[in-house]
Structure formats: structure tokens, C-alpha cells
Protein backbone atom coordinates (compact mmCIF):
# COMPACT_ATOMS: atom_id res chain seq x y z
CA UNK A 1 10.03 19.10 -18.15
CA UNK A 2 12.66 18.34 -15.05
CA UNK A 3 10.75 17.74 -11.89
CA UNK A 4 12.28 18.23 -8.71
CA UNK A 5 11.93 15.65 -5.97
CA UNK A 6 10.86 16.05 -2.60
CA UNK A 7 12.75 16.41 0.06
CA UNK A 8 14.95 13.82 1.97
CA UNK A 9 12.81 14.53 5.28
CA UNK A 10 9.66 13.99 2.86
CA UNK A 11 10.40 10.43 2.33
CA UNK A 12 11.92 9.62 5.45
CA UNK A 13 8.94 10.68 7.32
CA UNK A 14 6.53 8.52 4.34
CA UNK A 15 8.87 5.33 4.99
CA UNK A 16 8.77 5.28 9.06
CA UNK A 17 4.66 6.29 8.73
CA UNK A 18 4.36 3.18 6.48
CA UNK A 19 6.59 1.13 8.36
CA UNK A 20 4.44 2.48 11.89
CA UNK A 21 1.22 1.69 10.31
CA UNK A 22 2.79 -2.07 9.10
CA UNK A 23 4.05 -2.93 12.56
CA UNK A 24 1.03 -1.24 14.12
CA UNK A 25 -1.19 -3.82 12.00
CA UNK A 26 0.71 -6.70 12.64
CA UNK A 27 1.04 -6.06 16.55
CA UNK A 28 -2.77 -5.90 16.74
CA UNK A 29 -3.11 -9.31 14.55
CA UNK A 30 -0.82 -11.18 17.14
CA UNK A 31 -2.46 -9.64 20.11
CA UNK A 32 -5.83 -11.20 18.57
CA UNK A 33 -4.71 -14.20 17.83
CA UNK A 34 -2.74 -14.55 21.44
CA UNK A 35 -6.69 -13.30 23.36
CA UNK A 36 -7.90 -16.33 20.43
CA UNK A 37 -5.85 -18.57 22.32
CA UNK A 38 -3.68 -19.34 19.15
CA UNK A 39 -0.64 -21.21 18.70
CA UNK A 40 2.79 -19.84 17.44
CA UNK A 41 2.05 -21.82 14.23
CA UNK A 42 -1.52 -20.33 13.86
CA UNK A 43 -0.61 -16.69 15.04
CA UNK A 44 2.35 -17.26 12.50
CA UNK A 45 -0.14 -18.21 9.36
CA UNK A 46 -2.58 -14.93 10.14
CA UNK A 47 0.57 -12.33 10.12
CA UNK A 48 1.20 -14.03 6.45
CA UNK A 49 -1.73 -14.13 5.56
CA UNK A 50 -2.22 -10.24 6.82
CA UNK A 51 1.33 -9.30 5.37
CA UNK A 52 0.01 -11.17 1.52
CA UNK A 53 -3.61 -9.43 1.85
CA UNK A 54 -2.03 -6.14 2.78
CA UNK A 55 0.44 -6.77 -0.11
CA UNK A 56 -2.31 -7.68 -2.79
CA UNK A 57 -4.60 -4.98 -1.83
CA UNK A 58 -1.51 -2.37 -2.22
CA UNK A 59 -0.74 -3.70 -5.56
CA UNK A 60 -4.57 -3.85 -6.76
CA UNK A 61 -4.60 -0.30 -5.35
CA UNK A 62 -2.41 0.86 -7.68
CA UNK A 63 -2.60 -0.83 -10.86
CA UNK A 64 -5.82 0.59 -10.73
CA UNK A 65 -4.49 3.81 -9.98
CA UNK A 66 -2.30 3.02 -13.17
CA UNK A 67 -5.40 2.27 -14.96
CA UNK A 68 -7.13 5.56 -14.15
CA UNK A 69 -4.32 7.74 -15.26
CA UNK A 70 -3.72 6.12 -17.86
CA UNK A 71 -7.34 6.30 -19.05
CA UNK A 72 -7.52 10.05 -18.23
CA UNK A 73 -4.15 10.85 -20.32
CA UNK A 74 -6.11 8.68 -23.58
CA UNK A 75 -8.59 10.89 -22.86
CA UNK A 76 -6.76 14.39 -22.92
CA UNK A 77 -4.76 13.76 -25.96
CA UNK A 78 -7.67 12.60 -27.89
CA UNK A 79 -9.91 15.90 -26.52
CA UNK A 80 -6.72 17.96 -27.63
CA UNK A 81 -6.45 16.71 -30.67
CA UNK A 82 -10.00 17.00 -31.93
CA UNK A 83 -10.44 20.36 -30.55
């Protein structure tokens, strides 16, 4: 069972849309912390710590999209093979 994969325009569009909403997120974290009154140092630390939340929350995301479709296969084969 060959799938074909999308198209090149597909992903290119999906990588500059991620890559938009990253830099979108991170422009509106250093305009905060500049209206805060923040250093460099301190407007520095909240873009990591943005970046590693945003990064964390992607990868809990989908390991528990992992999970789920994992569970749901389990549960097909062993539906199938009682029926």
C-alpha cells in the first residue's frame, strides 16, 4: 500500500505558515518585554523560554497524538479479529 506524497507547494506553503506563526510569536514576546521595560538579557531569557515551551508543548502534542493512534489501531485489530 504505496502512498503518494503531497505536493512540493503543499509543504512549502506548511513550512513558511509554521515559520510565520514562529516569528509572529516571538515578535510579539519581544515587543512585550521591550513595553515591560526589559533588558536585552531578560527579553533574551523569555524568547527561550517561549521557543522551549513552544517546543515541549509540540512534542507533548504529538506523542499523544502517537498514543491515540496507536491505541485506536490495538483496538481495530483486536475488534477484527474477534469478529
Amino acid at each position: 500500500m504505496l502512498r503518494s506524497l503531497p505536493p512540493v507547494p503543499a509543504w512549502s506553503s506548511a513550512l513558511i505558515a509554521a515559520l510565520v506563526g514562529f516569528g509572529g510569536t516571538i515578535a510579539l514576546v519581544v515587543q512585550a518585554m521591550r513595553n515591560l521595560g526589559a533588558s536585552a538579557d531578560q527579553t533574551g531569557s523569555a524568547v527561550t523560554a517561549t521557543g522551549s515551551g513552544l517546543t515541549l508543548f509540540g512534542l507533548g502534542s504529538a506523542f499523544c497524538g502517537l498514543v491515540v493512534g496507536f491505541l485506536a489501531l490495538a483496538a481495530s485489530r483486536w475488534l477484527t479479529t474477534r469478529a
